[in-house]
Protein backbone atom coordinates (compact mmCIF):
# COMPACT_ATOMS: atom_id res chain seq x y z
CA UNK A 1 -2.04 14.16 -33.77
CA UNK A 2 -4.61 16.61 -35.11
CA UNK A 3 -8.27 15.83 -34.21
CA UNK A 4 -9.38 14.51 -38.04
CA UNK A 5 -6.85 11.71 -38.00
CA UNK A 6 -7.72 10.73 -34.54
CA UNK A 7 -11.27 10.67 -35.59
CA UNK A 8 -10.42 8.42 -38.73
CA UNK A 9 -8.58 5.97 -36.50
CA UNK A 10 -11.21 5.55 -33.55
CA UNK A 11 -14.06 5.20 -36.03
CA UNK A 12 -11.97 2.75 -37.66
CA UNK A 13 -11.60 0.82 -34.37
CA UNK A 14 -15.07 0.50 -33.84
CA UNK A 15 -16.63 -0.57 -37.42
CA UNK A 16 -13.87 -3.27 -36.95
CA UNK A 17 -12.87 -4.62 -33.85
CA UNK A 18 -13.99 -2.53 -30.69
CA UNK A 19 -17.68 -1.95 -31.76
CA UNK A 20 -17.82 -6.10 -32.61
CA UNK A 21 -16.81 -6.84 -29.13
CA UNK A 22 -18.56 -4.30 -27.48
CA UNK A 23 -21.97 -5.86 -28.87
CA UNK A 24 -20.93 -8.69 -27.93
CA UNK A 25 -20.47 -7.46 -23.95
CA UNK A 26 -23.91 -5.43 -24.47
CA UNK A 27 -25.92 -8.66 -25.19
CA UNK A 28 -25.03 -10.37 -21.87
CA UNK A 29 -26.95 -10.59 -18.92
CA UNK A 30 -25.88 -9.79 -15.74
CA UNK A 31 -26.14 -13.21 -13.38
CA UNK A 32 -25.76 -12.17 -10.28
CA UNK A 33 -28.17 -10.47 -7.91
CA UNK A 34 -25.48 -9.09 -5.78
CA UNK A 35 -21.31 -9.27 -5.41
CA UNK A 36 -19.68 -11.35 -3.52
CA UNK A 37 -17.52 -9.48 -0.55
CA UNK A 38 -13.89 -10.45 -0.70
CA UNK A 39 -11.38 -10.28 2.04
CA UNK A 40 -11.03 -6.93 3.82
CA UNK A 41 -7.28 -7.70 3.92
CA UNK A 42 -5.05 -4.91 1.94
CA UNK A 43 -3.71 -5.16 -1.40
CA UNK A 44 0.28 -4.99 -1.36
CA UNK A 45 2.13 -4.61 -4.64
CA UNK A 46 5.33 -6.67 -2.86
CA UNK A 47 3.46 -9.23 -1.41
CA UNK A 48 0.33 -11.11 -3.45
CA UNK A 49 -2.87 -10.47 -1.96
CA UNK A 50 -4.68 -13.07 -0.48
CA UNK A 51 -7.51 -15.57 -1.99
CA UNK A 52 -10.62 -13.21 -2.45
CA UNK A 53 -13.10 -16.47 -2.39
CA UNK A 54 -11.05 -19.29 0.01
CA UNK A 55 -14.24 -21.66 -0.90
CA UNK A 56 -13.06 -21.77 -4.89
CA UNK A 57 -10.33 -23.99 -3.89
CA UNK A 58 -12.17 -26.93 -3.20
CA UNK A 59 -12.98 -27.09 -6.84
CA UNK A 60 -9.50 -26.31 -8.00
CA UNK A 61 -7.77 -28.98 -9.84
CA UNK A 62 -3.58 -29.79 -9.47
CA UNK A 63 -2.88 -27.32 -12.03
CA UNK A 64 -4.89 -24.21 -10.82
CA UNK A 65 -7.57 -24.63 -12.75
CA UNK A 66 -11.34 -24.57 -11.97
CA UNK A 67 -14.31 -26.74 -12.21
CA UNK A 68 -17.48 -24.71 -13.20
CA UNK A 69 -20.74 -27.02 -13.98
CA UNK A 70 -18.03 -30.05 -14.97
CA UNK A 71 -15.42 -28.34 -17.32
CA UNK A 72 -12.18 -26.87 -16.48
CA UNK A 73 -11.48 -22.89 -16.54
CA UNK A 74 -8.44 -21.19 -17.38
CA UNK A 75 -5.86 -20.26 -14.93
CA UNK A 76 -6.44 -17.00 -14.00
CA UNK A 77 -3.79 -13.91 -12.84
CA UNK A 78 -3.84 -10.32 -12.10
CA UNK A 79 -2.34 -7.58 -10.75
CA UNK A 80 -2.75 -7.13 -7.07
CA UNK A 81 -3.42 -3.25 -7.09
CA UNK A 82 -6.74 -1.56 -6.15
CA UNK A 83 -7.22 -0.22 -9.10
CA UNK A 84 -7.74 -4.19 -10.39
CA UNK A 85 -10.59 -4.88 -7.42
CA UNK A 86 -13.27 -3.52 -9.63
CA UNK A 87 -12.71 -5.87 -12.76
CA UNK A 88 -12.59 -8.72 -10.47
CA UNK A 89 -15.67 -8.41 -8.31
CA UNK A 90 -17.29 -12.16 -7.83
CA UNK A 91 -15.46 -13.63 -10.53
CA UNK A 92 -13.78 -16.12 -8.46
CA UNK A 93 -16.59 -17.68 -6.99
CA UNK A 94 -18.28 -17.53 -10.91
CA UNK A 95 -15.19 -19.06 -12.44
CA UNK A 96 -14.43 -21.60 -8.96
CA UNK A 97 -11.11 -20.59 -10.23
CA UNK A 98 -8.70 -18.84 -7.67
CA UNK A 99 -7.16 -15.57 -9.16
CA UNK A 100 -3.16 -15.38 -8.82
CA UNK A 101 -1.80 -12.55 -7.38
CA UNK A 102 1.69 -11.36 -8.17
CA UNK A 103 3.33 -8.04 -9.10
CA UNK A 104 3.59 -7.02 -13.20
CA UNK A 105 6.60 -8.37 -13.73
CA UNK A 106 6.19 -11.60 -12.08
CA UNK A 107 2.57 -12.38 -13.25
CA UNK A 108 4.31 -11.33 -16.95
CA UNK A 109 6.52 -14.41 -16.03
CA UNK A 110 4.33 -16.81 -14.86
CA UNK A 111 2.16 -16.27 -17.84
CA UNK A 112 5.41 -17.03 -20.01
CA UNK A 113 5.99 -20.21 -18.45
CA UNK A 114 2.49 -21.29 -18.78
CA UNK A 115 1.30 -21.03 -15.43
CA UNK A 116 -1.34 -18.59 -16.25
CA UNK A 117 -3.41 -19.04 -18.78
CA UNK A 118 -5.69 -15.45 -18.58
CA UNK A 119 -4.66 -12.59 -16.69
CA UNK A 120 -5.18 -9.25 -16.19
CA UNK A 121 -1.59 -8.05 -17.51
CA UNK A 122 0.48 -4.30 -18.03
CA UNK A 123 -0.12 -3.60 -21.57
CA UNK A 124 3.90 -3.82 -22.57
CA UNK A 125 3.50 -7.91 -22.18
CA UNK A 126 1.15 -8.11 -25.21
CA UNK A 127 4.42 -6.68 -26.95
CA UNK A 128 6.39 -8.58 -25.38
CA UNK A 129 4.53 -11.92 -25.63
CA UNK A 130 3.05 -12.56 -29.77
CA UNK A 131 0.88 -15.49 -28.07
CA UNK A 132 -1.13 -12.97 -26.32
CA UNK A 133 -4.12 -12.29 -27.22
CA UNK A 134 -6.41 -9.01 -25.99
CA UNK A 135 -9.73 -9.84 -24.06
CA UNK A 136 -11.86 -6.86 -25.69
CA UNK A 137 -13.76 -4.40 -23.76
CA UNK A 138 -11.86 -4.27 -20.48
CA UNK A 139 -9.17 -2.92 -18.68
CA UNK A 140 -7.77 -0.63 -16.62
CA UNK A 141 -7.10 2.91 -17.88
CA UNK A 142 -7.12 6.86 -17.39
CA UNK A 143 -7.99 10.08 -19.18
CA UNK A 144 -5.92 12.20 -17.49
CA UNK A 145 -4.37 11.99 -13.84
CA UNK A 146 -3.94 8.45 -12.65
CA UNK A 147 -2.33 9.11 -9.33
CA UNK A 148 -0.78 5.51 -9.53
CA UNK A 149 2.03 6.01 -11.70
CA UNK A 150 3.91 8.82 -10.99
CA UNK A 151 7.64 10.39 -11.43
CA UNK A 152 8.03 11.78 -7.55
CA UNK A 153 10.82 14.55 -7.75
CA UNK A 154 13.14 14.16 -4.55
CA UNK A 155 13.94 18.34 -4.97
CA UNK A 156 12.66 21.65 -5.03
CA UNK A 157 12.19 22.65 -8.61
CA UNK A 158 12.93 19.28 -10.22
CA UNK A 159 10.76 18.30 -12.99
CA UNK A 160 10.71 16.15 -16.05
CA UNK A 161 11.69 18.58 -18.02
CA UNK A 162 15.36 18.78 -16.08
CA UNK A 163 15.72 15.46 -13.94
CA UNK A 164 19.46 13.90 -14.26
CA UNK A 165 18.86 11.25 -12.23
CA UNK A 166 16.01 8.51 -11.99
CA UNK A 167 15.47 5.33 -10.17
CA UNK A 168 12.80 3.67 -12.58
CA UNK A 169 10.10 1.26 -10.46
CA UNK A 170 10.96 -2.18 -11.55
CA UNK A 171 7.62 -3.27 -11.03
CA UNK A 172 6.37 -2.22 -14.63
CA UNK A 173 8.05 -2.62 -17.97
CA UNK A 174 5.12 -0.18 -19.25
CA UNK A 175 5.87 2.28 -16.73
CA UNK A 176 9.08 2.71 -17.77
CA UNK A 177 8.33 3.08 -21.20
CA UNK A 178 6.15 5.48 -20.61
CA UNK A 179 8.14 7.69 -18.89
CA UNK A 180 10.78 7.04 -21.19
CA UNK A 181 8.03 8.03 -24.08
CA UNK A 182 7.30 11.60 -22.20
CA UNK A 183 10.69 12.42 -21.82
CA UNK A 184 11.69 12.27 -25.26
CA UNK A 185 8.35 13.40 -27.14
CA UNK A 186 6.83 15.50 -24.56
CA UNK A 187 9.56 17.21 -23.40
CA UNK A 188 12.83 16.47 -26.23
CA UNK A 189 14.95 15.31 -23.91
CA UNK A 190 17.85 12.86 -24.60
CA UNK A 191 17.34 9.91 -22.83
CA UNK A 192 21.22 9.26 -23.45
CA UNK A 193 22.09 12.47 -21.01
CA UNK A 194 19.69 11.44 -18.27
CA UNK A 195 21.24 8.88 -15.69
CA UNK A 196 19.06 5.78 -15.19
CA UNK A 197 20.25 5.01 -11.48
CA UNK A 198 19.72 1.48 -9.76
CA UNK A 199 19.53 2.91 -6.09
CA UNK A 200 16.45 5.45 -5.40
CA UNK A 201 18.87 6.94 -3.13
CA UNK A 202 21.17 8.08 -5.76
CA UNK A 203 18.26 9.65 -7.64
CA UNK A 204 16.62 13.40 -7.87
CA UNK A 205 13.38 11.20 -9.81
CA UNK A 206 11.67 8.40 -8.66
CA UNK A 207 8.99 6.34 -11.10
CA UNK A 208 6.75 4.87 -8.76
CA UNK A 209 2.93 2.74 -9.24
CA UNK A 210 -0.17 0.71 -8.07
CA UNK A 211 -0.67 1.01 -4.25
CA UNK A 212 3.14 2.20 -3.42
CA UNK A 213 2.27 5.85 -5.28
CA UNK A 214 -1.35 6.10 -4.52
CA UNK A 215 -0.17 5.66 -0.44
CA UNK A 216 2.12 9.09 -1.91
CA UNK A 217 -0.06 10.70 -3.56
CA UNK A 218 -0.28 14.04 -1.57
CA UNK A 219 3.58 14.21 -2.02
CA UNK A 220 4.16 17.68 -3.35
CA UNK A 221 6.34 17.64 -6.35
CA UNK A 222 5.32 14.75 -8.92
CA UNK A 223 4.72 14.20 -12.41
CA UNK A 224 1.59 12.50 -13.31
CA UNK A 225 1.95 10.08 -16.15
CA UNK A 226 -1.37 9.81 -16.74
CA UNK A 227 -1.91 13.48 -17.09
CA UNK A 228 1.32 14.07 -19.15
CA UNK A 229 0.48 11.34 -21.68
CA UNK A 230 -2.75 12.70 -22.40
CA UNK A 231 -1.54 16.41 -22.50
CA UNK A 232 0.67 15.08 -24.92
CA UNK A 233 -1.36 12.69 -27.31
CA UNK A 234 -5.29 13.95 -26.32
CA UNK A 235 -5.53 10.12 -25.54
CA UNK A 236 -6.24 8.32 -22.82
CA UNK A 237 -3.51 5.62 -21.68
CA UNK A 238 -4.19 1.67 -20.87
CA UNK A 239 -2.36 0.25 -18.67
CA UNK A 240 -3.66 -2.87 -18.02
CA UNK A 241 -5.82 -5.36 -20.38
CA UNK A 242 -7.35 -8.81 -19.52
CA UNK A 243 -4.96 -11.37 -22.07
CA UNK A 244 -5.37 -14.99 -23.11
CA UNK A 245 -2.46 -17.68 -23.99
CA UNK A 246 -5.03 -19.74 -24.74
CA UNK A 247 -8.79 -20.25 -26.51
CA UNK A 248 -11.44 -18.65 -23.91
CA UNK A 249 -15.04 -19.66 -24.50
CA UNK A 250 -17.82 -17.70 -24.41
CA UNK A 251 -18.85 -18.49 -20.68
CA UNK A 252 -15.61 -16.56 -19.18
CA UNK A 253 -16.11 -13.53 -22.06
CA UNK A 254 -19.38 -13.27 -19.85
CA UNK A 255 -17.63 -14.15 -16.28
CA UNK A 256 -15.32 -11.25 -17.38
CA UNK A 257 -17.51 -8.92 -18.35
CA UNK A 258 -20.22 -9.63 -15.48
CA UNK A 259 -17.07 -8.88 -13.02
CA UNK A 260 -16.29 -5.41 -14.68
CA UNK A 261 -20.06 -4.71 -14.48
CA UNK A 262 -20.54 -5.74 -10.72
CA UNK A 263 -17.44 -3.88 -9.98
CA UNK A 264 -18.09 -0.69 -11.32
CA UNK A 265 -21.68 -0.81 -9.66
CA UNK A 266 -20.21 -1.86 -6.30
CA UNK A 267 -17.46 0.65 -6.39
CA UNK A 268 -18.24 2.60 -3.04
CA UNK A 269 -18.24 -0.99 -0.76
CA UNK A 270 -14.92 -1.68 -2.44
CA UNK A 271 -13.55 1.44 -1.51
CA UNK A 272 -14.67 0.72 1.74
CA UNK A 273 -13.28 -2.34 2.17
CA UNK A 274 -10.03 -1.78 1.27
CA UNK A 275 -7.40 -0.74 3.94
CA UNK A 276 -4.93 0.99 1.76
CA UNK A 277 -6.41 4.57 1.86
CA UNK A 278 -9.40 6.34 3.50
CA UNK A 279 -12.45 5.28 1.47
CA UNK A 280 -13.61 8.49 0.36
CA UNK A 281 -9.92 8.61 -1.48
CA UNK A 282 -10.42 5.17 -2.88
CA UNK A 283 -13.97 5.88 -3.64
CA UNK A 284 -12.23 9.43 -5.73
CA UNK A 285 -9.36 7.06 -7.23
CA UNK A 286 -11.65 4.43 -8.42
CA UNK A 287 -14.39 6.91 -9.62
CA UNK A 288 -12.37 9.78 -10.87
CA UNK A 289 -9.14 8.70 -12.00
CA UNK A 290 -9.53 4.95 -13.18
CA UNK A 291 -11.70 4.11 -16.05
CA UNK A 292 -12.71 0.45 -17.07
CA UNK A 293 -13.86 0.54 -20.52
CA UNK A 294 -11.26 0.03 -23.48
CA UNK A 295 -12.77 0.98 -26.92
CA UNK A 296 -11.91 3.16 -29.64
CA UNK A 297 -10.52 6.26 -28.10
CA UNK A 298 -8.29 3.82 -25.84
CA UNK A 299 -7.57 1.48 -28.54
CA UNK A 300 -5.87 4.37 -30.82
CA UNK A 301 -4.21 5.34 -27.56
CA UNK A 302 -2.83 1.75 -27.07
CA UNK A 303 -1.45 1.31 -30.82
CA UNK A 304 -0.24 4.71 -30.28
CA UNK A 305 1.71 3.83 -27.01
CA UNK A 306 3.03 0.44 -29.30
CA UNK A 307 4.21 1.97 -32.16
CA UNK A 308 6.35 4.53 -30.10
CA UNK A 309 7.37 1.93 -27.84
CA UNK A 310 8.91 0.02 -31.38
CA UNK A 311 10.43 3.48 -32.32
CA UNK A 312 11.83 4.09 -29.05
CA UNK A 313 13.61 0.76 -28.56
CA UNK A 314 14.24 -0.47 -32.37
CA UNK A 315 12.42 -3.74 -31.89
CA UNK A 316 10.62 -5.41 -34.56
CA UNK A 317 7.66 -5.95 -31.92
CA UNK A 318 4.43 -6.97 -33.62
CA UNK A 319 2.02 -3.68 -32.82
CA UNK A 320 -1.16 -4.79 -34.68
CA UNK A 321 -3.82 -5.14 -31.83
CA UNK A 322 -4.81 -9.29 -32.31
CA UNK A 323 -7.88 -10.24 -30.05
CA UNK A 324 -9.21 -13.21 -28.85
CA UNK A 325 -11.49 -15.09 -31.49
């Protein structure tokens, strides 16, 4: 994409939609004097990590919903990685809503069904979902190396450019796609040649994210998908986005964005709190490699990422970017 289209399309982003929003994020106050501390317990992409704020459920009704000041808050889900921890600091005991923890493809799921109303979701379920609506302003994203998603090559001199064999992570739909994106636009290969392989064993690639590929990521030959996407596109990627089923008022727009904001100015006690890594790498990961904010330059990358994603598969997915009113 050459730099005067890109320019056209982020600027567009922000006179319409991203600039609206992020106003509207500006104007609110922060209402909190300092974050609550959640469990020091560690995050575990197979098994959902525990309650952050045990107290919220005594004001949780049968459905697993909240009571704040009398009415009842949306259901709430996310993804139970570290990179997530900073977008959710204190917002359970604001919302007196427990958060849901469960990997991608199962929150995806749950959200289906209608047992989550608002969740922190993998982009590719907006796609896959036309009742979804984007939460602006927040998410969780990269420019450049992510460390959490990676292609891990299981041989010397293996790369994208030449793997025959992958075992894809079947944690994340938009992982997959991703890689599936690179490999064909980055690097012209035909994805009909390449064996997609259901054991890792049986594989010379390995697509791995969240926690299980940050645990690997000194492992010596690896592909970052982070890195390649924005070598390829000059864009940063979003991987993650705070969605709504359902109408969200005001108050959690400002729950939301009060989280984000405590989170990214608490980010070396979570780093130390967690258990997954040394801090001083969590405190690099969280500082370095993931980013919070999603406006324009993100928003052209995420309509970018869509509109391949149609391409790629032949699906007449809806790719306009609908937000929350």
């Amino acid at each position: 994409m050459e730099n005067t289209s890109k320019s056209g399309l982020i600027a567009a982003f922000d006179d319409k939609a991203a600039r609206r929003f992020k106003a509207r994020s500006q104007n609110q106050v922060n209402l909190y004097s300092r974050p609550e501390r959640p469990s020091t317990a560690p995050i575990s992409p197979d098994i959902p990590s525990p309650n952050l704020f045990p107290s919220a459920r005594e004001t949780v009704d049968e459905r697993g919903r909240g009571r704040h000041k009398g009415r009842i808050m949306p259901s709430l889900g996310s993804v139970p990685y570290l990179n997530a921890l900073p977008l959710l600091e204190g917002l359970e005991a604001a919302t007196q809503t427990p958060i849901v923890f469960d990997s991608p493809a199962r929150l995806h799921e749950r959200v289906l069904r209608g047992e989550i109303d608002v969740a922190l979701l993998p982009v590719i379920s907006y796609l896959e979902c036309p009742d979804l609506r984007l939460i602006p302003g927040t998410g969780i994203v990269s420019h450049g190396e992510v460390r959490s998603v990676k292609a891990f090559h299981e041989k010397k001199g293996v790369t994208l450019a030449n793997c025959a064999r992958i075992h894809l992570d079947t944690d994340s739909k938009t992982s997959r796609r991703l890689l599936k994106l690179l490999l064909l636009k980055k690097y012209d290969r035909d994805l009909a040649e390449i064996d997609f392989v259901e054991e890792a064993r049986d594989a010379d690639t390995i697509l791995q994210i969240g926690d299980k590929a940050l645990e690997k990521s000194h492992f010596g030959n690896a592909s970052d998908l982070g890195a390649e996407w924005q070598e390829l596109t000059g864009l940063p990627f979003v991987y993650a986005c705070w969605m709504s089923r359902v109408p969200i008022t005001q108050e959690l727009l400002t729950h939301l964005h009060n989280a984000k904001m405590m989170g990214k100015q608490s980010l070396e006690d979570i780093a130390a709190r967690q258990k997954l890594i040394p801090p001083d790498e969590a405190l690099s990961y969280l500082t370095q490699n993931i980013q919070y904010d999603v406006e324009g330059p993100e928003l052209v990358g995420l309509k970018m990422f869509f509109d391949w994603v149609v391409e790629l598969e032949n699906q007449n997915y809806d790719t306009s970017l609908r937000f929350v009113a």
